[in-house]
N, C-alpha and C. Protein backbone atom coordinates (compact mmCIF):
# COMPACT_ATOMS: atom_id res chain seq x y z
N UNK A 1 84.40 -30.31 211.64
CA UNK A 1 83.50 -30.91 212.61
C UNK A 1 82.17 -30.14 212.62
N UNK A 2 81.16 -30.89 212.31
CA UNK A 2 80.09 -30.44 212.97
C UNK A 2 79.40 -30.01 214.21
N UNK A 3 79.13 -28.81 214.35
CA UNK A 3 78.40 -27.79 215.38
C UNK A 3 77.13 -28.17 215.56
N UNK A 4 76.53 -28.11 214.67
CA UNK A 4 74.82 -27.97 215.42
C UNK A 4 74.17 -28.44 213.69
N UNK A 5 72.97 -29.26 213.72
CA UNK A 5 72.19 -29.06 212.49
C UNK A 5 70.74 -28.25 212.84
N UNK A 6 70.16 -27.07 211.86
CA UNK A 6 69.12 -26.67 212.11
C UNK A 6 67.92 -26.77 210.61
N UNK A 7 67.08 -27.50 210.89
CA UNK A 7 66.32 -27.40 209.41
C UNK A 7 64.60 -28.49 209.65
N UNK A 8 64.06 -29.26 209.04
CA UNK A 8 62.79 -29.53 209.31
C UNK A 8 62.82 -30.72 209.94
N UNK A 9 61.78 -31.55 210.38
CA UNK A 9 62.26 -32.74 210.93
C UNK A 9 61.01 -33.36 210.10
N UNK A 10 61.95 -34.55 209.51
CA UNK A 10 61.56 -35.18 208.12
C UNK A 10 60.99 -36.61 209.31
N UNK A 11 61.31 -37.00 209.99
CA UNK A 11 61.26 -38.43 210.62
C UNK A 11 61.83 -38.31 212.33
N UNK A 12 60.56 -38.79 212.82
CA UNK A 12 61.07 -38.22 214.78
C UNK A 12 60.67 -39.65 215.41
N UNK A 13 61.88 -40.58 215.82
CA UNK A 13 61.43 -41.66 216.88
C UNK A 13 62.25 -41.36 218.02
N UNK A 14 61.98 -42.02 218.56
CA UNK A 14 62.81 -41.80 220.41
C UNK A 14 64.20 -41.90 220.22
N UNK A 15 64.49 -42.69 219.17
CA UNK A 15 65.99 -42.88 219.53
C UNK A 15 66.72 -42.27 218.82
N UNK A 16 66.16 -41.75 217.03
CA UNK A 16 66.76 -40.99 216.43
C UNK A 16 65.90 -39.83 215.87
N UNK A 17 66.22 -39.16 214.91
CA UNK A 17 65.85 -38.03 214.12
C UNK A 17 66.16 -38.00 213.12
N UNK A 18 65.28 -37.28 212.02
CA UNK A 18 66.05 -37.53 209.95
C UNK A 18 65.88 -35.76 210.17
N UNK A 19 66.81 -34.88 210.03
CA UNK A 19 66.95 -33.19 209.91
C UNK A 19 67.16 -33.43 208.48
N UNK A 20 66.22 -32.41 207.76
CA UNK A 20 66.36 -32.11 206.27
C UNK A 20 66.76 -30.25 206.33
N UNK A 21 68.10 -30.26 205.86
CA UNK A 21 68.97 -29.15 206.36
C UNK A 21 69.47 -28.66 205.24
N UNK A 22 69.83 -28.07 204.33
CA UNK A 22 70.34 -27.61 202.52
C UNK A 22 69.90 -28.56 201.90
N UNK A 23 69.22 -29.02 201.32
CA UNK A 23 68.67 -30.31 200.37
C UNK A 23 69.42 -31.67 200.99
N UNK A 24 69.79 -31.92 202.76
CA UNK A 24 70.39 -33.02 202.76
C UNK A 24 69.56 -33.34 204.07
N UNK A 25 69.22 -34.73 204.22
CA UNK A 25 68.83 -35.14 205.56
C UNK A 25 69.77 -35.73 206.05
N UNK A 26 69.88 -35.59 207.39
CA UNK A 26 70.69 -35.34 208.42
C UNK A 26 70.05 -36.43 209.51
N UNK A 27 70.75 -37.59 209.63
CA UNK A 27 70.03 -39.28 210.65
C UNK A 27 70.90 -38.96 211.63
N UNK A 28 70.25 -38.21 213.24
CA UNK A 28 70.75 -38.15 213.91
C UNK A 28 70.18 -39.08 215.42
N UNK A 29 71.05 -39.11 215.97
CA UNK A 29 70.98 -40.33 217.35
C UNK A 29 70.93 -39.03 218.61
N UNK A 30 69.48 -39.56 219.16
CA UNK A 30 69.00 -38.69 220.24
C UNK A 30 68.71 -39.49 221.09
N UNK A 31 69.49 -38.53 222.56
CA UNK A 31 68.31 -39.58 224.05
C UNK A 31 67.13 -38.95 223.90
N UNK A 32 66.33 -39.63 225.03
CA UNK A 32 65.08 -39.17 225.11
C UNK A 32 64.93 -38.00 225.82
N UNK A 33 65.72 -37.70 226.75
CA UNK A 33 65.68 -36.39 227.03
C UNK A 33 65.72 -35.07 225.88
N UNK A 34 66.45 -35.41 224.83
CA UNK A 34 66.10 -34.52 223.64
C UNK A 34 64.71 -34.72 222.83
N UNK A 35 64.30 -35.83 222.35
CA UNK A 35 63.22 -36.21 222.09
C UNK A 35 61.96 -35.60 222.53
N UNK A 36 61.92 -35.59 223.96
CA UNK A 36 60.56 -34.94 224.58
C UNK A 36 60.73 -33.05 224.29
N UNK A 37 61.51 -32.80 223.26
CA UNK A 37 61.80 -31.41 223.50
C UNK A 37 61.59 -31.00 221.83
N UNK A 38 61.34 -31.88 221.19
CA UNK A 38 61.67 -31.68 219.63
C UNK A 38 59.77 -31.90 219.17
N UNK A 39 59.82 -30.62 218.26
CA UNK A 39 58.56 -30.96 217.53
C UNK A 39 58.30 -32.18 216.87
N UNK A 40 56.94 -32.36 216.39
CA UNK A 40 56.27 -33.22 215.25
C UNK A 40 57.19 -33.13 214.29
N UNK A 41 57.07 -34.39 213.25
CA UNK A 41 57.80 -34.20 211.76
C UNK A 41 56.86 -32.98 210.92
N UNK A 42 57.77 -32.18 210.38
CA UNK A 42 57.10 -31.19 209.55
C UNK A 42 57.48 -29.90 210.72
N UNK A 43 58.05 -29.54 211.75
CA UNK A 43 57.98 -28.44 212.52
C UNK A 43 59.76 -28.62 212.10
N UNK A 44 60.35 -27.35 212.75
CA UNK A 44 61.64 -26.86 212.95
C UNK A 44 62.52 -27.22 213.77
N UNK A 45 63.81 -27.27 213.78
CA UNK A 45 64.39 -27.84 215.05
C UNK A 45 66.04 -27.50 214.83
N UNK A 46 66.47 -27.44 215.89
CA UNK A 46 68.16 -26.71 215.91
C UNK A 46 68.30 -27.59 216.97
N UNK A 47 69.64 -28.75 216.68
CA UNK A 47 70.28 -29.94 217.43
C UNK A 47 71.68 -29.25 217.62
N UNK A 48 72.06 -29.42 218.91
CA UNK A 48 73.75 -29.23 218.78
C UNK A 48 74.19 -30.90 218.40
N UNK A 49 75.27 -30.66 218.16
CA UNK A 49 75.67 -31.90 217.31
C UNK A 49 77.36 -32.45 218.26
N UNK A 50 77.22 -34.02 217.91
CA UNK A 50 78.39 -34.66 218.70
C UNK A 50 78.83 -35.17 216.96
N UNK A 51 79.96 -35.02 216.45
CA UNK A 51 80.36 -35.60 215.62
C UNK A 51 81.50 -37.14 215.58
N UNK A 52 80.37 -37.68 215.57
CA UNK A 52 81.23 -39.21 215.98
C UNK A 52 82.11 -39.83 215.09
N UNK A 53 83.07 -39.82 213.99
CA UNK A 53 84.19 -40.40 213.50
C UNK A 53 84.92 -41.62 213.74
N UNK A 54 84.95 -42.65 213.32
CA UNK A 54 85.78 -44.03 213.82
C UNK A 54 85.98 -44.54 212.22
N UNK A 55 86.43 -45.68 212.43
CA UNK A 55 86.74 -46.20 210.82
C UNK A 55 85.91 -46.76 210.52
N UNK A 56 85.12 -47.69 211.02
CA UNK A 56 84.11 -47.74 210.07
C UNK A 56 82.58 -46.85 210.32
N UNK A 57 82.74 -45.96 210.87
CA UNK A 57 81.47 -45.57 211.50
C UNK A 57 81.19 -43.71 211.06
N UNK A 58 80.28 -43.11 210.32
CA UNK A 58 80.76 -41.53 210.92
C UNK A 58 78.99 -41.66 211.66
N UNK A 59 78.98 -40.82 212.65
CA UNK A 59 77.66 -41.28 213.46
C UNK A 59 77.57 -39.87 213.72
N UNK A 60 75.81 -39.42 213.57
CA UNK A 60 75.77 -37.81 214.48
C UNK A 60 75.19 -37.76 215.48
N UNK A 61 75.71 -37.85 216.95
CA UNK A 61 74.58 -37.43 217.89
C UNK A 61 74.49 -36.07 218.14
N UNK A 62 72.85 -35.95 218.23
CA UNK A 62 72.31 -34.55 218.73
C UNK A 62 71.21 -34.36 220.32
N UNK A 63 71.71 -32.95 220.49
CA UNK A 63 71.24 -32.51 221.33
C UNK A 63 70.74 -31.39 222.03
N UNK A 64 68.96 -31.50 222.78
CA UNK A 64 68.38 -29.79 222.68
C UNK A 64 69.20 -29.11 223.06
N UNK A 65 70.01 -29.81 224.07
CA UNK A 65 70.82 -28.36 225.01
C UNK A 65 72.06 -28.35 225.46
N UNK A 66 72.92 -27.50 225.46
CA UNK A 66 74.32 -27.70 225.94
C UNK A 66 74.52 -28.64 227.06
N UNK A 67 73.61 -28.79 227.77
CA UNK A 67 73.92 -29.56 229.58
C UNK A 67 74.16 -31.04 228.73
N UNK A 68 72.92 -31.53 227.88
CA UNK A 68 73.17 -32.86 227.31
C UNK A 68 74.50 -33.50 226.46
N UNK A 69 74.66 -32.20 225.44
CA UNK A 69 75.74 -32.21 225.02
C UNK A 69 77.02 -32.31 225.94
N UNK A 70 77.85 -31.85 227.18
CA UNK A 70 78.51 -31.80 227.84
C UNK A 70 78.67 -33.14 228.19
N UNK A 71 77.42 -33.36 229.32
CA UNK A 71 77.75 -34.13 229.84
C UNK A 71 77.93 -35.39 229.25
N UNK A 72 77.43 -35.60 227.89
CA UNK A 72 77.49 -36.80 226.89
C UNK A 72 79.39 -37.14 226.66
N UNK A 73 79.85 -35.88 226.58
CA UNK A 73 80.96 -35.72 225.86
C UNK A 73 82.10 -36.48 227.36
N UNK A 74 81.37 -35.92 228.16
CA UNK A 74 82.30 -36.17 229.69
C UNK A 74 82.23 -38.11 229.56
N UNK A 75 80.89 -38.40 229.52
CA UNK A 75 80.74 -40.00 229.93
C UNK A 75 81.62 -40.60 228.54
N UNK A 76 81.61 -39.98 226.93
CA UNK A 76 82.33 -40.78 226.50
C UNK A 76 83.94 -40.66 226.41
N UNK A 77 84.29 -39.63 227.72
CA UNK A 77 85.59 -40.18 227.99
C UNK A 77 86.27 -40.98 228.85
N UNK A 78 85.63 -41.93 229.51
CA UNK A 78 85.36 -42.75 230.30
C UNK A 78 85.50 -43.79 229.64
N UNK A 79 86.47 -44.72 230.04
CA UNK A 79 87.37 -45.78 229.62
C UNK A 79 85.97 -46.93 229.18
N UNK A 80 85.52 -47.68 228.65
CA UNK A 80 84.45 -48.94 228.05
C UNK A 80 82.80 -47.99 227.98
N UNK A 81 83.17 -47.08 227.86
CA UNK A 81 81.58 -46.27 227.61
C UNK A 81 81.92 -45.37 226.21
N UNK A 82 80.90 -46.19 225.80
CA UNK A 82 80.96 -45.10 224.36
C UNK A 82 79.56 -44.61 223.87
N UNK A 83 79.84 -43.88 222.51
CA UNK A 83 78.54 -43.20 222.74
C UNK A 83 76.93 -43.63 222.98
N UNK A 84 76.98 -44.75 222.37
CA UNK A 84 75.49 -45.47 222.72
C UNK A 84 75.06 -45.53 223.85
N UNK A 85 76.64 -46.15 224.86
CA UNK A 85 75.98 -46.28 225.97
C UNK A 85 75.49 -45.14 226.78
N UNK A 86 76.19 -44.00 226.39
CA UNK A 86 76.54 -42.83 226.92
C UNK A 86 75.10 -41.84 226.88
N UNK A 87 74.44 -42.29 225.44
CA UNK A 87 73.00 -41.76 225.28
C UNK A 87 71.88 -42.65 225.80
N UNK A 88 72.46 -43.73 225.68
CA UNK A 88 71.33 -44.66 227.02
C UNK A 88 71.38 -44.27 227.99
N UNK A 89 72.45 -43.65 229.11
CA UNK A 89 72.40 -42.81 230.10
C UNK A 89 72.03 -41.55 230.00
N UNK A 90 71.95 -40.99 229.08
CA UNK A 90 71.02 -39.49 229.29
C UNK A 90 69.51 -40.12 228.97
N UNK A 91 69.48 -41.14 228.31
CA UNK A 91 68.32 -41.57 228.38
C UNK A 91 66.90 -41.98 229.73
N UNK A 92 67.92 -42.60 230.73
CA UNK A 92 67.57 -42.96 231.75
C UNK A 92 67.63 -41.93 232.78
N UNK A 93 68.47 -40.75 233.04
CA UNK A 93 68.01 -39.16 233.65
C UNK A 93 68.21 -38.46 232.91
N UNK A 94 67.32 -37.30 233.64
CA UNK A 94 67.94 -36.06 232.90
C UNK A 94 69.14 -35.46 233.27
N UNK A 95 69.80 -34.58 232.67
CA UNK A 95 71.23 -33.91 233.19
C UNK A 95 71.04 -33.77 234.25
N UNK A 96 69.92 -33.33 234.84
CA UNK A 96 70.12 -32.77 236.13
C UNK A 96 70.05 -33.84 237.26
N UNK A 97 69.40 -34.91 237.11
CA UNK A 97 68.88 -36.16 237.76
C UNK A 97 70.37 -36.71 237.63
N UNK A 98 70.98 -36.78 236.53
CA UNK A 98 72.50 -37.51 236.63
C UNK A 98 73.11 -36.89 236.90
N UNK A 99 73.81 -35.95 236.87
CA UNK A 99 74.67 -34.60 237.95
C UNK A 99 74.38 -35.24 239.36
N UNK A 100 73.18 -34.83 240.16
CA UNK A 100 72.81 -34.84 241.17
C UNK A 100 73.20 -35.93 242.12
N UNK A 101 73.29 -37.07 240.68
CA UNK A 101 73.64 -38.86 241.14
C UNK A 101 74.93 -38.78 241.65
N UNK A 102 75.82 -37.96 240.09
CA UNK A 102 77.29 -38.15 240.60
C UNK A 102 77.31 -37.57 242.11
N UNK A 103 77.13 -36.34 241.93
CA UNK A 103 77.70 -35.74 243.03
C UNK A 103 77.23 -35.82 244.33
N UNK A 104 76.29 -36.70 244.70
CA UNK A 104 75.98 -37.51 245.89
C UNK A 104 76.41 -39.04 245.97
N UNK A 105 77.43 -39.30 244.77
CA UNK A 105 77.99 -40.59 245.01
C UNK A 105 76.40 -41.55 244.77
N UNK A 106 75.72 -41.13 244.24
CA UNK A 106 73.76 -42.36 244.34
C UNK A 106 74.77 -43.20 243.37
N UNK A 107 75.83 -44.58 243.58
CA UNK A 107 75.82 -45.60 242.22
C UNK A 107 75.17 -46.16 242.60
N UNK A 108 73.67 -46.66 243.14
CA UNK A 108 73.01 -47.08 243.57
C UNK A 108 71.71 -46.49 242.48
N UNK A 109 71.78 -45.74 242.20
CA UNK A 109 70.56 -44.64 240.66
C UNK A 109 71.30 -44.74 239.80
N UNK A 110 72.75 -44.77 239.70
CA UNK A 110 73.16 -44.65 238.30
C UNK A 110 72.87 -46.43 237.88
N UNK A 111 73.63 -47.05 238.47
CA UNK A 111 73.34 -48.62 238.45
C UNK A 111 72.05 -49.37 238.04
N UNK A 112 70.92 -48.12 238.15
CA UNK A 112 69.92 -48.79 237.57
C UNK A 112 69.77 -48.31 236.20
N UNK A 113 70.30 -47.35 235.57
CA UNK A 113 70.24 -46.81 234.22
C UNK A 113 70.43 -48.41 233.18
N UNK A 114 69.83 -48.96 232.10
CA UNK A 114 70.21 -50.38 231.48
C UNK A 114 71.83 -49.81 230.82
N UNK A 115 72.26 -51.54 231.21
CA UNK A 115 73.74 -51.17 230.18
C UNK A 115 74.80 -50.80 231.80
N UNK A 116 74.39 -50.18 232.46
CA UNK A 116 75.21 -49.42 233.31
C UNK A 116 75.51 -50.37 234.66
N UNK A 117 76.52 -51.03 235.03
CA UNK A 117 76.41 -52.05 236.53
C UNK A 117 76.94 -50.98 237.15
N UNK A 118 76.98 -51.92 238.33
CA UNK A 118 77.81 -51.00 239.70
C UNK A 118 78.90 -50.66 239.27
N UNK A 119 80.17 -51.34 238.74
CA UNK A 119 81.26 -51.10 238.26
C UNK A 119 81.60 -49.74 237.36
N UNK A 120 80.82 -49.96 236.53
CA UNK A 120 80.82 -48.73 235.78
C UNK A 120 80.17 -47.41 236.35
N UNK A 121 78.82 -47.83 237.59
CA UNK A 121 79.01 -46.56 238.19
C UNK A 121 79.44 -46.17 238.92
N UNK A 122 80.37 -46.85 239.46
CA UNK A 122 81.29 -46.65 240.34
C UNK A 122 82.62 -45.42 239.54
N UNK A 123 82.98 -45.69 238.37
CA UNK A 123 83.81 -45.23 237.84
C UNK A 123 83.25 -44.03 237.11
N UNK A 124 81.82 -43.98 236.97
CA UNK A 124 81.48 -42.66 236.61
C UNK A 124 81.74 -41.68 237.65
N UNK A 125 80.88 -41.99 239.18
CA UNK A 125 81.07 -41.27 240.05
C UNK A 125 82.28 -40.51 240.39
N UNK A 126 83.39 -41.80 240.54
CA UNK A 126 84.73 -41.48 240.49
C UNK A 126 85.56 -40.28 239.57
N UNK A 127 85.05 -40.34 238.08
CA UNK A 127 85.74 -39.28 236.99
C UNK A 127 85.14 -38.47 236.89
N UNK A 128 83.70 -38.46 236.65
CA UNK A 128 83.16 -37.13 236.65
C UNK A 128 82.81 -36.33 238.37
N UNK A 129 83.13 -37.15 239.04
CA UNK A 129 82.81 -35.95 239.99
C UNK A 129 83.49 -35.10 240.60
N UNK A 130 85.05 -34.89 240.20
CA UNK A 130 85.95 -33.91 240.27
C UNK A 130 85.73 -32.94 239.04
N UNK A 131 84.93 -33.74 238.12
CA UNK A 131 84.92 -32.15 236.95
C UNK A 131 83.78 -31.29 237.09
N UNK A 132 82.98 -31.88 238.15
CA UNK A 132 81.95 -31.28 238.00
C UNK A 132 82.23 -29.80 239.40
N UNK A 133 82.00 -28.54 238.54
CA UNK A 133 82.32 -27.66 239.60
C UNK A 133 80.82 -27.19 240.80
N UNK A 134 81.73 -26.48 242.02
CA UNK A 134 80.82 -26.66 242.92
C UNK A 134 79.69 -26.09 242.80
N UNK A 135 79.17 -25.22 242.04
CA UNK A 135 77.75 -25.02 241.35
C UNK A 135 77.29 -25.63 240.69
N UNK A 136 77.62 -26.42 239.73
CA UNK A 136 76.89 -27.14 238.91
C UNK A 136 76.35 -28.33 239.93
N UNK A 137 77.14 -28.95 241.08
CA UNK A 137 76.90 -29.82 242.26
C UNK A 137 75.80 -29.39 242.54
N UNK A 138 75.88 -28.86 243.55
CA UNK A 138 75.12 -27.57 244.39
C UNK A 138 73.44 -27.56 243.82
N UNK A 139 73.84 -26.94 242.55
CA UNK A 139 72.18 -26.40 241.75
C UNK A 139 71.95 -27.68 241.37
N UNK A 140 72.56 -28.65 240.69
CA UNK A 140 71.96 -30.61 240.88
C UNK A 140 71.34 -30.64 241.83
N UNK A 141 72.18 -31.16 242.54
CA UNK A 141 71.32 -31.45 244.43
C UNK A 141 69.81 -30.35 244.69
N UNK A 142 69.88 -29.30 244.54
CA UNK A 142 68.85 -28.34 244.94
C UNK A 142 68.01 -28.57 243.82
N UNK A 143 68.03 -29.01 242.56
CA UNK A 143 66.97 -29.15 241.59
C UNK A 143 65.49 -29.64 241.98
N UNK A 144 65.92 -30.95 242.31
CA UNK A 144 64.53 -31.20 242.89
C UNK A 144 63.17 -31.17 244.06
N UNK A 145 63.73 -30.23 244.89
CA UNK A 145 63.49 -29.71 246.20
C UNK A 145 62.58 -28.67 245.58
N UNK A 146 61.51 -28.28 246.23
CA UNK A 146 61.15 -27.59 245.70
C UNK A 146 61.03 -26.12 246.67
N UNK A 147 61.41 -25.00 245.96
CA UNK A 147 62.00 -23.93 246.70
C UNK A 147 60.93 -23.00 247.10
N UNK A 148 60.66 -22.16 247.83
CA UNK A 148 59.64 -21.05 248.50
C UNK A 148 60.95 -19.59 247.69
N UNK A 149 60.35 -18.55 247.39
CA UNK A 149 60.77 -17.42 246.99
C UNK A 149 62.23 -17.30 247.76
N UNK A 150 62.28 -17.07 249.05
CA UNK A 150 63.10 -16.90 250.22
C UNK A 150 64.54 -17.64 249.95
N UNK A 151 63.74 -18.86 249.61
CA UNK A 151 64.76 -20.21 249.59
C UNK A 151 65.42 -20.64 248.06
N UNK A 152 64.36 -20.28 247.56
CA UNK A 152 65.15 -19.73 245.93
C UNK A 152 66.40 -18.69 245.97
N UNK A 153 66.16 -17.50 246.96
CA UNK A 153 67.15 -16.36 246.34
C UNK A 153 68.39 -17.06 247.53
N UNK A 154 67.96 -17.96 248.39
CA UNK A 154 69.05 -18.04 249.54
C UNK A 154 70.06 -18.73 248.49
N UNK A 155 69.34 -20.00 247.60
CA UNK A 155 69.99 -20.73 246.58
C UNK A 155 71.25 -19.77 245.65
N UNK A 156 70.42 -19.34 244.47
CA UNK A 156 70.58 -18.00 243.81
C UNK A 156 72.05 -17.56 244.28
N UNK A 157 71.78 -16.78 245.69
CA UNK A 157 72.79 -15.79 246.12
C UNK A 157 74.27 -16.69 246.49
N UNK A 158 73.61 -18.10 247.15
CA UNK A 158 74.93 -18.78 247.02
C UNK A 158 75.84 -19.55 246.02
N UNK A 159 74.92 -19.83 245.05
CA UNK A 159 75.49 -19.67 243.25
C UNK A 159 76.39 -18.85 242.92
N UNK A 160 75.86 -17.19 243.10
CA UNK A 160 76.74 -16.34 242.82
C UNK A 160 77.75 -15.95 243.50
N UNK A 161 77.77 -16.73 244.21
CA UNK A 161 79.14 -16.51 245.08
C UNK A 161 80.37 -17.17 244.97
N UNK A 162 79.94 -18.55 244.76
CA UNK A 162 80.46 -19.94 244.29
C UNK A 162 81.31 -19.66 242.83
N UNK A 163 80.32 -18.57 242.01
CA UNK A 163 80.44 -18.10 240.66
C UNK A 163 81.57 -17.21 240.97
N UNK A 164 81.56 -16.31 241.67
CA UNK A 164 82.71 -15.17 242.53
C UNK A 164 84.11 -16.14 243.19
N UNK A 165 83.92 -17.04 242.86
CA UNK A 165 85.36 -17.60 243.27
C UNK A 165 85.65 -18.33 244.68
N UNK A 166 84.20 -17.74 245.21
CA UNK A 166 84.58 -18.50 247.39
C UNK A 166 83.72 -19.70 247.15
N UNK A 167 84.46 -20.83 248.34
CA UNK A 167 84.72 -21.81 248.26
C UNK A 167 83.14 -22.30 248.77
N UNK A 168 82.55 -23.47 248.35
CA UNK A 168 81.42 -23.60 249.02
C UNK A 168 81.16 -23.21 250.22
N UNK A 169 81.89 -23.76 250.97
CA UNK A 169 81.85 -23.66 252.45
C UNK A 169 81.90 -21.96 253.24
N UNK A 170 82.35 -21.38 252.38
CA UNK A 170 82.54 -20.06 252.90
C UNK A 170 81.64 -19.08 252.53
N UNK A 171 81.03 -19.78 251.07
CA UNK A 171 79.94 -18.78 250.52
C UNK A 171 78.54 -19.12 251.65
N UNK A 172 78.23 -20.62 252.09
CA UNK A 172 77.58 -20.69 252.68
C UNK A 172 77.12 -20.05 254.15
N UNK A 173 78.73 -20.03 254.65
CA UNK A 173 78.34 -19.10 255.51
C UNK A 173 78.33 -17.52 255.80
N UNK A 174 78.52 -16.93 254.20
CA UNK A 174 77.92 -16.03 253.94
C UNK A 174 76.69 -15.55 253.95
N UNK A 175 76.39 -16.60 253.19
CA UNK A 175 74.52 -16.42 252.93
C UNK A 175 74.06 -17.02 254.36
N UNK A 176 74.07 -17.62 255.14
CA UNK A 176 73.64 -17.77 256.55
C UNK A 176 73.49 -16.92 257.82
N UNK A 177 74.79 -15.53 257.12
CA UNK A 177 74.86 -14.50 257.86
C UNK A 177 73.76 -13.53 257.67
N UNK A 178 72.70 -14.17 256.44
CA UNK A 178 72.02 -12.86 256.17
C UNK A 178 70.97 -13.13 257.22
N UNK A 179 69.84 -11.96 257.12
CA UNK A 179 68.69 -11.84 257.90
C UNK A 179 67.98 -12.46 257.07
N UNK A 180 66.54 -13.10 257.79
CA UNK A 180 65.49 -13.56 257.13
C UNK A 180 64.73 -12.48 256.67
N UNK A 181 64.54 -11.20 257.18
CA UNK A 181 64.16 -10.00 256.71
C UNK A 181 65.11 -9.41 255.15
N UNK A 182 66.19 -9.78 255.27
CA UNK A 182 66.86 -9.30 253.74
C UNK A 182 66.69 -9.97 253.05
N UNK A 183 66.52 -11.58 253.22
CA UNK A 183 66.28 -12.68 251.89
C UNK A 183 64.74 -12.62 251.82
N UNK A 184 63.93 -12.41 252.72
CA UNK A 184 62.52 -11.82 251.98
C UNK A 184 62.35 -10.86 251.24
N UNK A 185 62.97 -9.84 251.69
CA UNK A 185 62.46 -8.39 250.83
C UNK A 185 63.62 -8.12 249.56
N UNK A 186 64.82 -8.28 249.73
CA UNK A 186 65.92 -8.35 248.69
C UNK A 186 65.95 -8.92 247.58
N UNK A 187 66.51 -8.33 246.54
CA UNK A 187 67.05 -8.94 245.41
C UNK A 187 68.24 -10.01 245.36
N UNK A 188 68.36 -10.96 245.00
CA UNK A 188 69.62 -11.42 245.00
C UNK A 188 70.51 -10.43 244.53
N UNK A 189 70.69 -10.11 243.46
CA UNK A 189 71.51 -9.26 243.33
C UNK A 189 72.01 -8.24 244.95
N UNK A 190 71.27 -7.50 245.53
CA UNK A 190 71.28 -7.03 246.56
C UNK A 190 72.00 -8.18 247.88
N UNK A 191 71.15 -9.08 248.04
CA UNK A 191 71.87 -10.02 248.66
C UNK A 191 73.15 -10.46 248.66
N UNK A 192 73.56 -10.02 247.09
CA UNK A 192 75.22 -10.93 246.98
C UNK A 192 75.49 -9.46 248.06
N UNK A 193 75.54 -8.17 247.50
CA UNK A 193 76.01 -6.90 247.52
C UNK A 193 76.09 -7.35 249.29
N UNK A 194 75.00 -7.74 250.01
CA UNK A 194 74.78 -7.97 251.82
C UNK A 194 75.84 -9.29 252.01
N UNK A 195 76.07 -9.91 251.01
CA UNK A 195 76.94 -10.64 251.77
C UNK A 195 78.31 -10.43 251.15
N UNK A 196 78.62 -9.69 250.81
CA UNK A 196 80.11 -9.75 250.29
C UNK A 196 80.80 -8.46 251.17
N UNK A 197 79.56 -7.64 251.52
CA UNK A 197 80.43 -6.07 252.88
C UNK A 197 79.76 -6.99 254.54
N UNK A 198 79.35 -7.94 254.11
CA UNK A 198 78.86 -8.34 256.06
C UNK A 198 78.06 -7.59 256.08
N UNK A 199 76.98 -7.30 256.00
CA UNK A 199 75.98 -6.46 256.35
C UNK A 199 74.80 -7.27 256.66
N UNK A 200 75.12 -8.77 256.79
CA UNK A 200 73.94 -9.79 257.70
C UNK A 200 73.67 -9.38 259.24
């Protein structure tokens, strides 16, 4: 199975890519979220790679970044979604814009992605939003908000906590215990250290 292709980019449209990689070009199928991330033809480029296999088909999708890759892999295990449709939906958000969907239940945003009805986002919401763990939720939802220093590390510190094993709910009211004087002047790092002895 193929990992990743890295080599020149011979041919760049929105929907695919031609990688010229050991004397072989390489026709790979990209959303646009990878697209806006990939040089001109003639520049360099390193795709992680989905290796698609069927009988009559071998197909490569690629992608800039692990989040795309993942979550591609999650939607095509989802019963009548396969990969096309699956890159038409990274097409229509970004990882983080679709994360954010699941895990606020929006089938109301996913539903407008083309290809995608209520039905089917109904059933995305449904499967992927038990796999998605409570940070990856969490930092979705908070993506687009836009944060003040303070409110960044309040974020931050409750990540790493979430990351430490306590349960949303408990990390939160960890980090709530702190002072507004320690999440100004503190490091997160320091911060986890204030909320894990109570020292809010």
């Amino acid at each position: 199975m193929l990992a990743f292709v890295e080599g020149e980019i011979v041919e760049k449209e929105p929907t695919h890519v031609i990688v010229q990689a050991g004397g072989l070009g390489y026709e790979v199928f990209i959303p646009l979220s990878s697209y806006d991330r990939l040089p001109a033809p003639g520049g360099r480029c390193r795709l992680l790679l989905h290796d698609h296999v069927r009988e009559d088909a071998h197909l490569l999708f690629g992608f800039a970044t692990e989040a795309e890759r993942r979550l591609f892999r999650m939607l095509i295990e989802i019963s009548g979604i396969g990969p096309r449709l699956a890159l038409g939906a990274l097409s229509g958000l970004t990882p983080r814009e679709f994360t954010a969907a699941v895990a606020e239940g929006d089938v109301k945003r996913l539903s407008r992605i083309r290809g995608i009805g209520r039905r089917t986002a109904e059933r995305i919401v449904v499967e992927l939003r038990s796999r998605l763990s409570e940070a990856e939720a969490l930092e979705a939802k908070a993506g687009g908000e836009p944060l003040d220093d303070p409110g960044r590390r309040r974020r931050d510190t409750l990540l790493a906590l979430i990351a430490l094993g306590y349960a949303q709910a408990e990390a939160q009211r960890m980090v709530q215990s702190l002072t507004a004087a320690q999440v100004a002047g503190e490091s997160v790092e320091d911060l986890v250290r204030a909320a894990l002895t109570g020292r809010g």
